[in-house]
Structures are given as C-alpha cells and as structure tokens.
Protein backbone atom coordinates (compact mmCIF):
# COMPACT_ATOMS: atom_id res chain seq x y z
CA UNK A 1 -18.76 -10.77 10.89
CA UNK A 2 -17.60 -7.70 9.46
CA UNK A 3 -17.49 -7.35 5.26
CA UNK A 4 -15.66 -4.41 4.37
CA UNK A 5 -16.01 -3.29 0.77
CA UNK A 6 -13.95 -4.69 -1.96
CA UNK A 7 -13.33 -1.07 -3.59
CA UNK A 8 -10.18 1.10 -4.03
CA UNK A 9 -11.37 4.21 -1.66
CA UNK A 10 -9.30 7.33 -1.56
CA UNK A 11 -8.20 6.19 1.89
CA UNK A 12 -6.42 3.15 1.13
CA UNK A 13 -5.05 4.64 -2.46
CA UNK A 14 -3.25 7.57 0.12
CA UNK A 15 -2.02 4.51 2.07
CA UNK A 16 -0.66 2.69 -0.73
CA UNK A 17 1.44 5.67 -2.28
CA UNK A 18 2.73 6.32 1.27
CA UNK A 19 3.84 2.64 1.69
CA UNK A 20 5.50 2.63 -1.72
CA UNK A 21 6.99 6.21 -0.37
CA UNK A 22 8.68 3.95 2.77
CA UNK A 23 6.40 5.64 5.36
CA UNK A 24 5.92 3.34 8.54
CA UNK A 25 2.77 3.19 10.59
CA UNK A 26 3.09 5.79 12.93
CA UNK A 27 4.10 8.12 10.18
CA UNK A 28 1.04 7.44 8.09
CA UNK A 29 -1.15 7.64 10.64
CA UNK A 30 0.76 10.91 11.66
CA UNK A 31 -0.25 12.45 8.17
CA UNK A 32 -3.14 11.44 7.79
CA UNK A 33 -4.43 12.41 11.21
CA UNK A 34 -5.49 8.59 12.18
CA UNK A 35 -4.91 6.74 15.15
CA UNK A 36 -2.25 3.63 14.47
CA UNK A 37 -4.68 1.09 15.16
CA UNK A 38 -6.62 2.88 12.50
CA UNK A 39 -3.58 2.74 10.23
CA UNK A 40 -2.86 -0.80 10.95
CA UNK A 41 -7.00 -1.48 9.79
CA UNK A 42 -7.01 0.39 6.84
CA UNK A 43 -3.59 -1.24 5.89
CA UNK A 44 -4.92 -4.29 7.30
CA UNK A 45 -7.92 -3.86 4.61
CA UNK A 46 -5.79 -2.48 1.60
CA UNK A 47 -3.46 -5.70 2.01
CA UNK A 48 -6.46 -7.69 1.63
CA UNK A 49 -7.86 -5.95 -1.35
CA UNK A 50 -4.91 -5.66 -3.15
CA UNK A 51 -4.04 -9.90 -2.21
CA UNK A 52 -1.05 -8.97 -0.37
CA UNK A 53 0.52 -9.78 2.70
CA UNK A 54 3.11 -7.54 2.99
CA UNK A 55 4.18 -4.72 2.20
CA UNK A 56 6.13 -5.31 -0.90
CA UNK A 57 3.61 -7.69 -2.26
CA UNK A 58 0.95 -4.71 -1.82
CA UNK A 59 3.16 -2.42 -3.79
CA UNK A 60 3.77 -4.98 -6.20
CA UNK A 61 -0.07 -5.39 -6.63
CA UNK A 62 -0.45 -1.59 -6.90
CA UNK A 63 1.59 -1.81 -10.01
CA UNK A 64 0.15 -4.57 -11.71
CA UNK A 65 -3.09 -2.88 -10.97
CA UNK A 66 -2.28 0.20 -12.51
CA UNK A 67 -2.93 2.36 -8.70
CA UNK A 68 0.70 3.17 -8.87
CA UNK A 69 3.66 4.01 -11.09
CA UNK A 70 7.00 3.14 -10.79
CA UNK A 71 8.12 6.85 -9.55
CA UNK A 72 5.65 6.74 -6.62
CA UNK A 73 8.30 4.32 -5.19
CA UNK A 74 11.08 5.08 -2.77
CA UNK A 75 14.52 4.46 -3.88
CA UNK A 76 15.50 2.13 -1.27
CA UNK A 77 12.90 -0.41 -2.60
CA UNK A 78 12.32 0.34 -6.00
CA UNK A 79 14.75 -1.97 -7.89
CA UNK A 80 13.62 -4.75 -6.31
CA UNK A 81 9.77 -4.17 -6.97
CA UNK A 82 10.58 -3.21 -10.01
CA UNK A 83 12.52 -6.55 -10.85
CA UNK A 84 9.37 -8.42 -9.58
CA UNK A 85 6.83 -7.10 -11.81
CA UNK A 86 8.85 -6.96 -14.87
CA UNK A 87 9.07 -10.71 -14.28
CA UNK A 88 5.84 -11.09 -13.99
C-alpha cells in the first residue's frame, strides 16, 4: 500500500490557498498545469494531512495550523470559517 508523506509540500500549501480562494477542481488543476485526477490526489492527500474531509474542514485546519490567514479566504465563505475557529 501506498504511504504518502505526512509533510506540508509546496504542492498541497498552493492547493490549500486556492481552496480557501473558492477555486474548484478543474480550475486548480487548470493553474497549476495538473491533470484533475491529479488535483483530486493531491487534494485527496492534503485533506488527509490536514484531518479534513471537506473542504471547509481543510480550510478550517489551515487556520488552526497557522498555513493560512484569514484574508487568504474568499468572501463567500469566510464568515462562516471564521465563526468556526474562533469557537474553537
């Protein structure tokens, strides 16, 4: 079985701020120059370092972990993440 590193790599911190940005799949993969079943592993792996399981639980653990800041976050979303991890 595959073990993929339990490390923050550049990779998955450029996914992360795009998430928290509101970018879907095909978008990220479409700046980044990956294929989406690429995206969906990397995101697949970032979700699993980070203990999340979607998408706002990631960006909520990329807060308390100090990988993002509360102006990396779109608008949309924000005051709802926010909420959470002030609570927390």
């Amino acid at each position: 079985m595959y073990k993929h590193k339990a490390i923050m790599t550049d990779r998955r911190y450029q996914i992360l701020l795009l998430i928290a940005k509101g970018y879907n799949n095909r978008q990220i993969a479409k700046k980044m120059g990956l294929t989406l079943c690429n995206t969906k592993l990397q995101k697949w792996r970032l979700y699993c370092y980070l203990g999340a399981h979607v998408q706002n639980e990631a960006i909520l653990a990329g807060l308390q972990k100090n990988y993002l800041i509360p102006d990396d976050i779109e608008v949309k979303n924000k005051f709802e993440i926010i909420k959470t991890f002030e609570e927390k």
